[in-house]
PDB file of N, CA and C in Angstrom:
ATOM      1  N   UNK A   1       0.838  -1.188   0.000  1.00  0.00           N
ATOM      2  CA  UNK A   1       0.000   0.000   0.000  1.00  0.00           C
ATOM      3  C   UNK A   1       0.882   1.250   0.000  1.00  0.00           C
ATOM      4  N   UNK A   2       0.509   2.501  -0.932  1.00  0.00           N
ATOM      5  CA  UNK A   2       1.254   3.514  -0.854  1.00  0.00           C
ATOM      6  C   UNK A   2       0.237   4.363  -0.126  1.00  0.00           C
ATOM      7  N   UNK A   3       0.954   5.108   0.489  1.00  0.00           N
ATOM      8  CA  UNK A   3       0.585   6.069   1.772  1.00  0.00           C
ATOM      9  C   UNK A   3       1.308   7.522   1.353  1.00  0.00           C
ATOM     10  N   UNK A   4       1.222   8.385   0.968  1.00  0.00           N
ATOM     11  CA  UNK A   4       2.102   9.895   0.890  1.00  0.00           C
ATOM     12  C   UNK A   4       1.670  10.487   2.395  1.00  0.00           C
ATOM     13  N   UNK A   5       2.606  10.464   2.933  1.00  0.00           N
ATOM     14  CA  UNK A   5       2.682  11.436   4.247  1.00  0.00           C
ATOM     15  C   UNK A   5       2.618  12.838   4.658  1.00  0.00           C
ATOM     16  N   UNK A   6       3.921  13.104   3.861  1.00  0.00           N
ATOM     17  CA  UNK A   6       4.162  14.669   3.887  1.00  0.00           C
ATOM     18  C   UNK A   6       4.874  14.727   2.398  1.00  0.00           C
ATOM     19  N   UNK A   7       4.366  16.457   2.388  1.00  0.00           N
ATOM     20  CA  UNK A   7       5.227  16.598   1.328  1.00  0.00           C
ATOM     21  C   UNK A   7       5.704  18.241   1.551  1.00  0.00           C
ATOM     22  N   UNK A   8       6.885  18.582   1.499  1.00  0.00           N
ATOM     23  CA  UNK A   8       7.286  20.108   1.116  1.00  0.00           C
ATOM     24  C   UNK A   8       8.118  20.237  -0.242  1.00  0.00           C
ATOM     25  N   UNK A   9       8.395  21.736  -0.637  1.00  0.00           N
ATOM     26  CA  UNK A   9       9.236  21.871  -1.809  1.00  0.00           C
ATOM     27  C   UNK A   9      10.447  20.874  -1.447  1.00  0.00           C
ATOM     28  N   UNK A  10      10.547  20.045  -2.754  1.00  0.00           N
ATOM     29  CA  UNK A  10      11.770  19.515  -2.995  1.00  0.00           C
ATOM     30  C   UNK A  10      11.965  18.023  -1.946  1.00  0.00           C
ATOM     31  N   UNK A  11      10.725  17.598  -1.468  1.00  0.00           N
ATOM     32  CA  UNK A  11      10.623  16.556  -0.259  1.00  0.00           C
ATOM     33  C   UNK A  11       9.313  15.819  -0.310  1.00  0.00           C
ATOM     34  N   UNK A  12       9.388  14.504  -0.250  1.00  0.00           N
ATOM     35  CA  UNK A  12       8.313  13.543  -0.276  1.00  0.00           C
ATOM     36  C   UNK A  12       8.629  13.109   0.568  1.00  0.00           C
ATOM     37  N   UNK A  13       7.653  11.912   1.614  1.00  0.00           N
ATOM     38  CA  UNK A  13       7.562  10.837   2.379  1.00  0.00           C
ATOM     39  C   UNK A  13       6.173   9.859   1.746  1.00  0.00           C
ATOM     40  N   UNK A  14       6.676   9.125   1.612  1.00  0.00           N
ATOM     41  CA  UNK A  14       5.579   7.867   1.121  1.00  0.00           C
ATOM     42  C   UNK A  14       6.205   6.320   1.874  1.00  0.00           C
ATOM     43  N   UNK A  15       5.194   6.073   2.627  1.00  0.00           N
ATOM     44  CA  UNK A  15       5.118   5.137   2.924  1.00  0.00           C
ATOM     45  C   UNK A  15       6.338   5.015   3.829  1.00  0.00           C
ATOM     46  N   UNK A  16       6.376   5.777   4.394  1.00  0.00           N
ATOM     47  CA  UNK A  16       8.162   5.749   5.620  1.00  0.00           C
ATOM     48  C   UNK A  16       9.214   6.645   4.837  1.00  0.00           C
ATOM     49  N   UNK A  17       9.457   6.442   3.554  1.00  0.00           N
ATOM     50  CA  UNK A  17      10.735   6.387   2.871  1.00  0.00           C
ATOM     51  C   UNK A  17      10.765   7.907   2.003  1.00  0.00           C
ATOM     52  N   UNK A  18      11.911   8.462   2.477  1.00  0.00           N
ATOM     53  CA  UNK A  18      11.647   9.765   2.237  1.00  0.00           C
ATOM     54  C   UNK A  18      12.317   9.864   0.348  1.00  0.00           C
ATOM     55  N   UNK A  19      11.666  10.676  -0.604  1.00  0.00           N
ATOM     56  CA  UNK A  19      12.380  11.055  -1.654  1.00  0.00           C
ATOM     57  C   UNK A  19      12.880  12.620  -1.393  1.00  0.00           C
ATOM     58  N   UNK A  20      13.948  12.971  -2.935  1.00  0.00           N
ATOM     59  CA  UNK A  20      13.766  14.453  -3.060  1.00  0.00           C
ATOM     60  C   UNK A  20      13.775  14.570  -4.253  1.00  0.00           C
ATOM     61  N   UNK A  21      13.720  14.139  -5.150  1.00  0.00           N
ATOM     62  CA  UNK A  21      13.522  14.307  -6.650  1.00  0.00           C
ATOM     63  C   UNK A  21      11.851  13.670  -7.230  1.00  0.00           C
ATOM     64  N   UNK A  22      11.508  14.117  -8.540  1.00  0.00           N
ATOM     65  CA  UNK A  22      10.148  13.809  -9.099  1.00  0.00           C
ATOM     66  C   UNK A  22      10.492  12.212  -8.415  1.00  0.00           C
ATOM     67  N   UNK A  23       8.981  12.091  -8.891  1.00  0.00           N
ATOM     68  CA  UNK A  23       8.887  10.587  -8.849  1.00  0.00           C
ATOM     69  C   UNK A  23       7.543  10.434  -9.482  1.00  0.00           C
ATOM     70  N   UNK A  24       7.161   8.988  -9.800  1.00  0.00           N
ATOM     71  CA  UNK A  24       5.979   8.603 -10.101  1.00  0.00           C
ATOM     72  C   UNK A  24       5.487   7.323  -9.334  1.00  0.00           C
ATOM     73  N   UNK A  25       4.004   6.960  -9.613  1.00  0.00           N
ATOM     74  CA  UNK A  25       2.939   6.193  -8.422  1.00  0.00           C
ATOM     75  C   UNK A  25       2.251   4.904  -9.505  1.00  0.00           C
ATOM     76  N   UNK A  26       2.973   3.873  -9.649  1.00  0.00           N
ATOM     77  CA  UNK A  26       2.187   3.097 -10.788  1.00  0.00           C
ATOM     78  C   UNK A  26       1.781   1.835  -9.914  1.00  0.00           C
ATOM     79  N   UNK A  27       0.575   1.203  -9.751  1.00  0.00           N
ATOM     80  CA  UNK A  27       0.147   0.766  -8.647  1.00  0.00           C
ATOM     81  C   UNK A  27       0.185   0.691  -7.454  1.00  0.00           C
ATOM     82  N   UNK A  28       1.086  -0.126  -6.478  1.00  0.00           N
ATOM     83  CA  UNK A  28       1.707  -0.117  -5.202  1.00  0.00           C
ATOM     84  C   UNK A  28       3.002   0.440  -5.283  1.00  0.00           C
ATOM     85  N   UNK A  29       3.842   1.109  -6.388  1.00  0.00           N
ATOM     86  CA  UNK A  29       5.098   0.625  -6.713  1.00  0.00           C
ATOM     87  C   UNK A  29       5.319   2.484  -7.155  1.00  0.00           C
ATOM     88  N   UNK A  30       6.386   2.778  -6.292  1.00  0.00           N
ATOM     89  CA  UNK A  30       7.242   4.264  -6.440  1.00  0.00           C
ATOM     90  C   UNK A  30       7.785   4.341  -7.264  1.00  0.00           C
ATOM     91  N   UNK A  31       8.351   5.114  -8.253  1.00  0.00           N
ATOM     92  CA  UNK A  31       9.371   5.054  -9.690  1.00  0.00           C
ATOM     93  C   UNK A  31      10.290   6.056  -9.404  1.00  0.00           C
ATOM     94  N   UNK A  32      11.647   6.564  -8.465  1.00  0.00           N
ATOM     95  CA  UNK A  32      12.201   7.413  -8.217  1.00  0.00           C
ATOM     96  C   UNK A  32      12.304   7.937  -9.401  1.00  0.00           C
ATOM     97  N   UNK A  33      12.882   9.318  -9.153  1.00  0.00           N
ATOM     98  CA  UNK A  33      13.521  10.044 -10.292  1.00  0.00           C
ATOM     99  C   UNK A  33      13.161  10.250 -11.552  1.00  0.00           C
ATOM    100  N   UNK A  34      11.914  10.316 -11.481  1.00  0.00           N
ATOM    101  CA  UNK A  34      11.277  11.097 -13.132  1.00  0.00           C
ATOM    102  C   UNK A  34      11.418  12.084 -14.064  1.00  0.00           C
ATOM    103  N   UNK A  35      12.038  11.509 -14.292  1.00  0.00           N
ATOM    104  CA  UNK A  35      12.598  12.872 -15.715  1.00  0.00           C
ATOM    105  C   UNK A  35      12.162  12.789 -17.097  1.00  0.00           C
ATOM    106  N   UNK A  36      11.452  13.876 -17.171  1.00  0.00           N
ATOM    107  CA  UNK A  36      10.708  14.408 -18.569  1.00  0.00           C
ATOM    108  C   UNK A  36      11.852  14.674 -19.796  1.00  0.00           C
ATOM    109  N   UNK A  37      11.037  14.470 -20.390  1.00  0.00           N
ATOM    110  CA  UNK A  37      12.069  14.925 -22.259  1.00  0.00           C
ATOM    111  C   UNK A  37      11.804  16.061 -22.360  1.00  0.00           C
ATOM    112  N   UNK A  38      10.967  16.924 -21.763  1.00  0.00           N
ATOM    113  CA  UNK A  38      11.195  18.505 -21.945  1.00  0.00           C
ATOM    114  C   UNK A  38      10.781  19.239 -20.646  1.00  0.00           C
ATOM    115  N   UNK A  39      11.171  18.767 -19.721  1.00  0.00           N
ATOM    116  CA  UNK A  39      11.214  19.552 -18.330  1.00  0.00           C
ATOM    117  C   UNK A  39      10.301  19.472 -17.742  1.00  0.00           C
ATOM    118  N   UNK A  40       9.504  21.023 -17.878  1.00  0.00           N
ATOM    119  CA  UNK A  40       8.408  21.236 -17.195  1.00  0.00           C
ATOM    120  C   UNK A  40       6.928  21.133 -18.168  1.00  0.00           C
ATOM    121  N   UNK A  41       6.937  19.932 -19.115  1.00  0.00           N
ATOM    122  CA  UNK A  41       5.917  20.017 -19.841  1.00  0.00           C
ATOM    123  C   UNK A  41       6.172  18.144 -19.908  1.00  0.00           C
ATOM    124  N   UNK A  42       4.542  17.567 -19.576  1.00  0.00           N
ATOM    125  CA  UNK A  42       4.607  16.190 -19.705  1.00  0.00           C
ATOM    126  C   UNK A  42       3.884  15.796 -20.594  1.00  0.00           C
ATOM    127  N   UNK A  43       4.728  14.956 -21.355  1.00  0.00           N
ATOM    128  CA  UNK A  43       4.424  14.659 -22.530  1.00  0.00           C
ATOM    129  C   UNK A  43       4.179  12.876 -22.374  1.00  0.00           C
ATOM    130  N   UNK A  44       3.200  12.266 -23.127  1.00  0.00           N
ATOM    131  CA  UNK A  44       2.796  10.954 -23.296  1.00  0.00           C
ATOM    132  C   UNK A  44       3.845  10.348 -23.084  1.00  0.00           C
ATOM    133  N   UNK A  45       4.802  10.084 -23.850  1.00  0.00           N
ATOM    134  CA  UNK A  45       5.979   8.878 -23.702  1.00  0.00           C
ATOM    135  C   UNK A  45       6.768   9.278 -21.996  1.00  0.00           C
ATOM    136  N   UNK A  46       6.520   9.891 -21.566  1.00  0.00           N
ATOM    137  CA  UNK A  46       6.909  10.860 -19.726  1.00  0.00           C
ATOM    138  C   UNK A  46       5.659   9.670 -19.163  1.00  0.00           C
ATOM    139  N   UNK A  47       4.835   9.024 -19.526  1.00  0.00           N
ATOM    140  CA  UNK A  47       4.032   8.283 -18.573  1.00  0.00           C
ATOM    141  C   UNK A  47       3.492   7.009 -19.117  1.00  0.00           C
ATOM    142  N   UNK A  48       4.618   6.675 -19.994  1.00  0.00           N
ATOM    143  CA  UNK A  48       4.139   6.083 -21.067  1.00  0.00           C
ATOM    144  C   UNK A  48       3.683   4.226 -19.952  1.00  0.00           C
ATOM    145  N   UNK A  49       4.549   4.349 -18.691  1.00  0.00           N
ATOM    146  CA  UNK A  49       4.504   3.017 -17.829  1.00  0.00           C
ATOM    147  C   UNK A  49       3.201   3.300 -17.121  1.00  0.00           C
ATOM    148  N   UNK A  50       3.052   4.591 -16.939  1.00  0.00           N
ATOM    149  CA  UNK A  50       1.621   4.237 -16.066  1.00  0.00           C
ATOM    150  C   UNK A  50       0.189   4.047 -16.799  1.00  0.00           C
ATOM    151  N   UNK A  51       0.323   4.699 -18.580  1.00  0.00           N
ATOM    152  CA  UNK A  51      -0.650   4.539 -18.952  1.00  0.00           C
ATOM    153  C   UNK A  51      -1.172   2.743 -19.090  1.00  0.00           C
ATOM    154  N   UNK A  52       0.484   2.209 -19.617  1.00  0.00           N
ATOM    155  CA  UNK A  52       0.254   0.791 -19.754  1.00  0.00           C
ATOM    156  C   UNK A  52       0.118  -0.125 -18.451  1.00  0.00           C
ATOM    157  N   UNK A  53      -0.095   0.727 -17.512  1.00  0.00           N
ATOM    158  CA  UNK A  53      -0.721  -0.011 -16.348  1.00  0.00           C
ATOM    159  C   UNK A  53      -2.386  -0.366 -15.916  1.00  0.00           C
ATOM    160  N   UNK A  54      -2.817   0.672 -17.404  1.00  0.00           N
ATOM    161  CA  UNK A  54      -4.473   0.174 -17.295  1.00  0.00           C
ATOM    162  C   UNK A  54      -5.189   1.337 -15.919  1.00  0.00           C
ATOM    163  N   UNK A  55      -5.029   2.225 -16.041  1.00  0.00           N
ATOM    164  CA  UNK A  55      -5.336   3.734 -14.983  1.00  0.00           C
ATOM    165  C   UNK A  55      -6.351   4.193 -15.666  1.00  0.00           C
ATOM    166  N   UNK A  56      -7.526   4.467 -14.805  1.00  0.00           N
ATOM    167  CA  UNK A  56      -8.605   4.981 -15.122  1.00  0.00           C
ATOM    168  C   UNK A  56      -8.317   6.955 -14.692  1.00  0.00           C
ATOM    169  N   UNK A  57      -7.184   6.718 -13.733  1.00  0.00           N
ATOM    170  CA  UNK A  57      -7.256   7.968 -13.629  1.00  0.00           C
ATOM    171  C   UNK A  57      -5.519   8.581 -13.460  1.00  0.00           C
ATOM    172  N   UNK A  58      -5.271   9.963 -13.831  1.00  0.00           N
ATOM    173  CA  UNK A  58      -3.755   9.947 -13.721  1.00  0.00           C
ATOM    174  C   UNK A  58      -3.930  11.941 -13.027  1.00  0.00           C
ATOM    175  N   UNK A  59      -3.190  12.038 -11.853  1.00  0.00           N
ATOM    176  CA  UNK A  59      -2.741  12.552 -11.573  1.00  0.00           C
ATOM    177  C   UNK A  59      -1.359  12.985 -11.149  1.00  0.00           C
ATOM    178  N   UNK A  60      -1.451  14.633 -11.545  1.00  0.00           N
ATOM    179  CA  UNK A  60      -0.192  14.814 -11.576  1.00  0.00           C
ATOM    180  C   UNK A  60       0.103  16.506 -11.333  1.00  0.00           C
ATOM    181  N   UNK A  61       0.999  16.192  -9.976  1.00  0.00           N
ATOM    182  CA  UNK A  61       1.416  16.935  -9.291  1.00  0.00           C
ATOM    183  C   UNK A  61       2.462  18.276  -9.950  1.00  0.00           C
ATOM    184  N   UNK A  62       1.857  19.346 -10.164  1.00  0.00           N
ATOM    185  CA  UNK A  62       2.713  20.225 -11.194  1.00  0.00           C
ATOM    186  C   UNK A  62       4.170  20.988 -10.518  1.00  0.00           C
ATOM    187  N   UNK A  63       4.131  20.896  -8.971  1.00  0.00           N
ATOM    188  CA  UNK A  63       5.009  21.223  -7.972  1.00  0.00           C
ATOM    189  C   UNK A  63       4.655  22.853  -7.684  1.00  0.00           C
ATOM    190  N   UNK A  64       5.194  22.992  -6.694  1.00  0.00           N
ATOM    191  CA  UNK A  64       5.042  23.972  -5.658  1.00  0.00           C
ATOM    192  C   UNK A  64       3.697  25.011  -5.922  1.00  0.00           C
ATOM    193  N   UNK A  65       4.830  25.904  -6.634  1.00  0.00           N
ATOM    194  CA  UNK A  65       3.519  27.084  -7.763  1.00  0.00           C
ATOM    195  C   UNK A  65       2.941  26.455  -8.741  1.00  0.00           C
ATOM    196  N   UNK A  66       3.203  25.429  -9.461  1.00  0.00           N
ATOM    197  CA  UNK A  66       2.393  24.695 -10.041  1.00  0.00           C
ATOM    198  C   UNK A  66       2.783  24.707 -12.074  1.00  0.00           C
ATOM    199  N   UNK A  67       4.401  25.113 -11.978  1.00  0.00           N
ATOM    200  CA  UNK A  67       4.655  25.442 -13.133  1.00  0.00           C
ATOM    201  C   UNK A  67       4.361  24.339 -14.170  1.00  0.00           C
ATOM    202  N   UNK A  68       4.800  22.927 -13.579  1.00  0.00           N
ATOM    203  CA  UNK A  68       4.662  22.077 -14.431  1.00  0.00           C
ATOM    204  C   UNK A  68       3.152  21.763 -15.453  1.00  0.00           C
ATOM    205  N   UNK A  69       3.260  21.425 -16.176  1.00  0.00           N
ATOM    206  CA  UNK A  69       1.821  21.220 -17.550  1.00  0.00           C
ATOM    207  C   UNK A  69       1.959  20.173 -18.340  1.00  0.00           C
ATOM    208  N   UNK A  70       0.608  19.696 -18.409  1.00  0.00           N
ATOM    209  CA  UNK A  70       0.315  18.293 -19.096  1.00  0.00           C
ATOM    210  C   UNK A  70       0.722  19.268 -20.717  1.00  0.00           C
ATOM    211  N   UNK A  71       1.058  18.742 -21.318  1.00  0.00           N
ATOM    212  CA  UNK A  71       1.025  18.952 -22.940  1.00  0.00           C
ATOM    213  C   UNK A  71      -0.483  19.178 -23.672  1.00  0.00           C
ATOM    214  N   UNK A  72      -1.163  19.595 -24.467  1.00  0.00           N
ATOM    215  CA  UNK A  72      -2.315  19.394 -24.922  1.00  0.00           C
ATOM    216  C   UNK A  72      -2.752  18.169 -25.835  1.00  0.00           C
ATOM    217  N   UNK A  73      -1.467  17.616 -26.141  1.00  0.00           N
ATOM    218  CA  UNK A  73      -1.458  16.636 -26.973  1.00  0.00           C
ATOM    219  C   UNK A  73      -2.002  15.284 -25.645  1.00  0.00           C
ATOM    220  N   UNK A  74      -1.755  15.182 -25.180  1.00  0.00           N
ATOM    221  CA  UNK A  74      -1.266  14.294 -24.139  1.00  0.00           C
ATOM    222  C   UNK A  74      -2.743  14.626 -23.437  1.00  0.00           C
ATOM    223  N   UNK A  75      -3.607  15.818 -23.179  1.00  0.00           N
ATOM    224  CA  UNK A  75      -5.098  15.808 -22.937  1.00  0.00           C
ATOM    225  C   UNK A  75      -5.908  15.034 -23.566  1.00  0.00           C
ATOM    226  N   UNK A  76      -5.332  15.584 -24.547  1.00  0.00           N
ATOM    227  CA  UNK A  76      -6.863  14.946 -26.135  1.00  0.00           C
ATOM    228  C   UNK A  76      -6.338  13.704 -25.844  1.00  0.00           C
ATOM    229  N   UNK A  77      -5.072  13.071 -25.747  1.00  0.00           N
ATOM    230  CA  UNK A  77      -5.351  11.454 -26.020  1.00  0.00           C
ATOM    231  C   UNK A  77      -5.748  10.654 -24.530  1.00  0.00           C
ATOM    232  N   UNK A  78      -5.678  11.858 -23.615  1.00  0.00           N
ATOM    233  CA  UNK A  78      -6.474  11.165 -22.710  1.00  0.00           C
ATOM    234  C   UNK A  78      -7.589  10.736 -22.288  1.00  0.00           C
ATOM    235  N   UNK A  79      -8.189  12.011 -22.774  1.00  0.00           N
ATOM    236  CA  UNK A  79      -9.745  12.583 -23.072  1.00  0.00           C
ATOM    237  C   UNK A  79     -10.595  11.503 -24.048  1.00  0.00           C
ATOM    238  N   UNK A  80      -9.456  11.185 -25.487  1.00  0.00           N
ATOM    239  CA  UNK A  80      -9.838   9.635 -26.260  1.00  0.00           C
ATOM    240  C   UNK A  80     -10.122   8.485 -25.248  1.00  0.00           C
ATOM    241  N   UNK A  81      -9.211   8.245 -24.754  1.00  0.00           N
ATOM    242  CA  UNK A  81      -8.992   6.833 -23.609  1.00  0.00           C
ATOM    243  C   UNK A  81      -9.755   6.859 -22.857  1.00  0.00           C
ATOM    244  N   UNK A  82     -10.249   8.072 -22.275  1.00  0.00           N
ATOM    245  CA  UNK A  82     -11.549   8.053 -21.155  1.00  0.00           C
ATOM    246  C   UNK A  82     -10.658   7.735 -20.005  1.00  0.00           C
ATOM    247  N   UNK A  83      -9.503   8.197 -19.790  1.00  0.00           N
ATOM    248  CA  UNK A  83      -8.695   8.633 -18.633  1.00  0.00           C
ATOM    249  C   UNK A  83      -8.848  10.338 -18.180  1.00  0.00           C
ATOM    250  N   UNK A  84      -9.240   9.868 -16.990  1.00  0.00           N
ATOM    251  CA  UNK A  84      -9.618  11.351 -16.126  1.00  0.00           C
ATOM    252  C   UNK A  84      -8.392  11.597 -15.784  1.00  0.00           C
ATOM    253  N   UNK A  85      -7.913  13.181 -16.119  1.00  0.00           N
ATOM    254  CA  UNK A  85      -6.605  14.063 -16.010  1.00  0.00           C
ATOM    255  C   UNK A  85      -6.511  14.773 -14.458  1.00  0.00           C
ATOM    256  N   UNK A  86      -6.099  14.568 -13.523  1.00  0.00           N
ATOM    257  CA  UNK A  86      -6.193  15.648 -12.604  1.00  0.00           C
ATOM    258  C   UNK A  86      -4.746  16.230 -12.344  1.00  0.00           C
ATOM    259  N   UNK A  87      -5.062  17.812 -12.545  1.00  0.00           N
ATOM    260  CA  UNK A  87      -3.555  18.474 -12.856  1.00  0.00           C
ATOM    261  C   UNK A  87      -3.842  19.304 -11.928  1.00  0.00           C
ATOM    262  N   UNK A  88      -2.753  19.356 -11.069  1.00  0.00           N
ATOM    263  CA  UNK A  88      -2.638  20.421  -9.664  1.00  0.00           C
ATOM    264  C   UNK A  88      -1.495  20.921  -9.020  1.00  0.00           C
ATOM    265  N   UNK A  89      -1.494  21.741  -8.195  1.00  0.00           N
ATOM    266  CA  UNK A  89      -0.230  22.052  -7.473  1.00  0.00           C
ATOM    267  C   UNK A  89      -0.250  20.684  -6.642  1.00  0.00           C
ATOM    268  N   UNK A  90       1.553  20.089  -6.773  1.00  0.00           N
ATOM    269  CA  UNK A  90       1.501  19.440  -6.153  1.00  0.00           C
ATOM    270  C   UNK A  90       0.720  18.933  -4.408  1.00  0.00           C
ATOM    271  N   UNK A  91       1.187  19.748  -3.500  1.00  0.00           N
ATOM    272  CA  UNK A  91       0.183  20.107  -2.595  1.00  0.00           C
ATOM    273  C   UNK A  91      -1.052  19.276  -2.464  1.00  0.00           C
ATOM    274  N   UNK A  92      -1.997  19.849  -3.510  1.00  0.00           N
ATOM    275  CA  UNK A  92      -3.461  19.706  -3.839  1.00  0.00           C
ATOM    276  C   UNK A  92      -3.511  17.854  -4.267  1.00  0.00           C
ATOM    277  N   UNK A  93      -2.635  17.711  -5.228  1.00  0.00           N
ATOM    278  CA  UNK A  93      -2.465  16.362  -6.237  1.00  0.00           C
ATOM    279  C   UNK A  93      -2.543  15.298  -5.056  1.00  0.00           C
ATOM    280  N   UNK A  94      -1.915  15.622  -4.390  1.00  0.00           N
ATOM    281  CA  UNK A  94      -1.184  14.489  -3.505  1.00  0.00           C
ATOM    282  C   UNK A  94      -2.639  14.108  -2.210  1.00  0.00           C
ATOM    283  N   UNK A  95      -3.441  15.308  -2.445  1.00  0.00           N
ATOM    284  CA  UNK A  95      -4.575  15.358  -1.296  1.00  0.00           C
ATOM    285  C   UNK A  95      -5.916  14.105  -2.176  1.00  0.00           C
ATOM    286  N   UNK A  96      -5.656  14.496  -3.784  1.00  0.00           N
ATOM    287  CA  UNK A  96      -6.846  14.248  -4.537  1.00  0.00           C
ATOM    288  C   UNK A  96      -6.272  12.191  -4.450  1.00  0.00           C
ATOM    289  N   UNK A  97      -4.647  12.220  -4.759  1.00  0.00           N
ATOM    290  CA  UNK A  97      -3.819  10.638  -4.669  1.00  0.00           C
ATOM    291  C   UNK A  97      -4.382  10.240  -3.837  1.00  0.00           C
ATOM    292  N   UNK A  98      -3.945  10.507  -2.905  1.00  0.00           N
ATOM    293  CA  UNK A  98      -4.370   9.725  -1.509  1.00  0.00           C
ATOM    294  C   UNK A  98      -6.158   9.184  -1.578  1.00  0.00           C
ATOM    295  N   UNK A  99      -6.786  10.088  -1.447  1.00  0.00           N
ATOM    296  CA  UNK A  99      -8.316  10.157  -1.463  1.00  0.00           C
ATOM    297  C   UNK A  99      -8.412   9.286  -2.523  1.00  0.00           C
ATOM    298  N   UNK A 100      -8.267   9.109  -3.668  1.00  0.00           N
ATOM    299  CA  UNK A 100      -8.652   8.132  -5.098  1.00  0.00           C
ATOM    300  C   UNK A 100      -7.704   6.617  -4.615  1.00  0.00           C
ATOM    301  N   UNK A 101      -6.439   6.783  -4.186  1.00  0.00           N
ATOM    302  CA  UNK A 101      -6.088   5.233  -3.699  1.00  0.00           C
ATOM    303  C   UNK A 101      -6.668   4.848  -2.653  1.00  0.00           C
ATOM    304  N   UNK A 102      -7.301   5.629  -1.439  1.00  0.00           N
ATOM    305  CA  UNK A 102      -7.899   5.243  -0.674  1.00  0.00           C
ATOM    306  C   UNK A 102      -8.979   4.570  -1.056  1.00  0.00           C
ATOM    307  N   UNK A 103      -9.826   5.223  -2.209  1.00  0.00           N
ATOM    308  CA  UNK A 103     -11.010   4.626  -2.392  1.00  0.00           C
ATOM    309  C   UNK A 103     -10.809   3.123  -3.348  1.00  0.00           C
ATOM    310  N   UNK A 104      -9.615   2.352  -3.797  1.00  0.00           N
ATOM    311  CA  UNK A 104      -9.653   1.552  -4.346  1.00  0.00           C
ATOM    312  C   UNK A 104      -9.462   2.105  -6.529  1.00  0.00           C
ATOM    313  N   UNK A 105      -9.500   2.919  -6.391  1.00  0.00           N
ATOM    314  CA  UNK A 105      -9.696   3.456  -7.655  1.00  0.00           C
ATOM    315  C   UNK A 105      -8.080   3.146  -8.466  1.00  0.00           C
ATOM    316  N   UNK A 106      -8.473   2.842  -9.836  1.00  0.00           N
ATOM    317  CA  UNK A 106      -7.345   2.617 -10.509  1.00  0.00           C
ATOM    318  C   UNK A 106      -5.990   4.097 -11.191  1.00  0.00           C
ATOM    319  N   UNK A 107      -5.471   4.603 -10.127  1.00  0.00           N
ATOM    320  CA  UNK A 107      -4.853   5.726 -10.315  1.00  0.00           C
ATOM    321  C   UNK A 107      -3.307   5.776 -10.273  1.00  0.00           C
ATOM    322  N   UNK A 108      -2.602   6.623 -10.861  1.00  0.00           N
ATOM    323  CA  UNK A 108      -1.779   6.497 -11.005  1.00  0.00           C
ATOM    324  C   UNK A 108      -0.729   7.907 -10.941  1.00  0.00           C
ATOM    325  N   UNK A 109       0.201   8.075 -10.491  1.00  0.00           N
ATOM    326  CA  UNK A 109       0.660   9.571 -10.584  1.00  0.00           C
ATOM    327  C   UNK A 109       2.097   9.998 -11.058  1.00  0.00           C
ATOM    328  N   UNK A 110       2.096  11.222 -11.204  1.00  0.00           N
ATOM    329  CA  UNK A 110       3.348  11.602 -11.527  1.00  0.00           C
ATOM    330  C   UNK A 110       3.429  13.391 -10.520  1.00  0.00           C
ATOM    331  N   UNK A 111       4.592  13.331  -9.466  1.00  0.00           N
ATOM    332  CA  UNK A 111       4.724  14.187  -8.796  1.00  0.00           C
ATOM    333  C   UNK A 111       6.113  14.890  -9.117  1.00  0.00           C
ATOM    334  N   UNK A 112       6.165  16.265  -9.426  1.00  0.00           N
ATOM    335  CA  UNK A 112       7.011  17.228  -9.079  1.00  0.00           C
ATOM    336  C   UNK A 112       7.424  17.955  -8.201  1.00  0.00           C
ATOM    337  N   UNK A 113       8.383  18.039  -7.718  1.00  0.00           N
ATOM    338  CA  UNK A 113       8.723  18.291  -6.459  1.00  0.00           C
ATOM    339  C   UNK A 113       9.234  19.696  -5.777  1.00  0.00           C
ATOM    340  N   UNK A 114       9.561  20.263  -7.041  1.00  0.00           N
ATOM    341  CA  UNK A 114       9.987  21.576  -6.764  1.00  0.00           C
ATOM    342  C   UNK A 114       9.082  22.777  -7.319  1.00  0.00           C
ATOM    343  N   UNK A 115       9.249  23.184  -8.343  1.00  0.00           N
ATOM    344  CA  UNK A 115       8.935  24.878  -9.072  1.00  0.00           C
ATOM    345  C   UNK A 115       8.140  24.028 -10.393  1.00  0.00           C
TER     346      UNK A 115
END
C-alpha cells in the first residue's frame, strides 16, 4: 500500500521512505527520479509506464507554484482513452492521490517536487 505522508518543496515521504527528486505512483510501486524529455511540460511517452498499467485515472502533481503542464497533446489522447486528467499544485495532487487510492480506484501519478 502507498501512503504519501508529507510533502514540502523539494521533499516527499511515502510510505516511511523519504524522496527528493520527481517521482511517479504506478500501482503499489514508487518510480524514483522522473525525468521528462522537456522539463516542465509532460508529454505521453513521460508516462508512457503508467498509462500501460491500465489507470482509469492519472494525476499529476505540477510542484510547488504549479509550473509544471500536461502537454495538450497528451489531454486529447487522454480525453480519447476516457482517462480522467487531474492536474494540480503538487500540494493539492497528492490530497486528490491519496483520497482516489484510498477509495480503491485505478490511479496512477506523476509528482514534481519543486517549481
Amino acid at each position: 500500500m502507498v501512503q504519501i505522508q508529507e510533502y514540502r518543496f523539494g521533499y516527499i515521504k511515502i510510505s516511511g521512505k523519504t524522496y527528493t527528486h520527481d517521482l511517479k505512483i504506478i500501482g503499489n510501486t514508487v518510480i524514483p527520479n522522473w525525468w521528462r524529455s522537456e522539463g516542465h511540460k509532460v508529454l505521453q511517452r513521460d508516462i508512457k509506464d503508467i498509462l500501460e498499467h491500465g489507470v482509469e485515472i492519472i494525476v499529476i502533481g505540477q510542484g510547488d507554484p504549479g509550473l509544471m503542464k500536461v502537454d495538450p497533446s497528451l489531454k486529447n489522447y487522454l480525453k480519447k482513452q476516457k482517462i480522467k486528467l487531474i492536474e494540480k499544485p503538487t500540494k493539492d495532487a497528492i490530497s486528490e492521490f491519496n483520497r482516489l487510492y484510498k477509495e480503491g480506484r485505478k490511479v496512477g501519478a506523476g509528482f514534481h517536487l519543486t517549481c
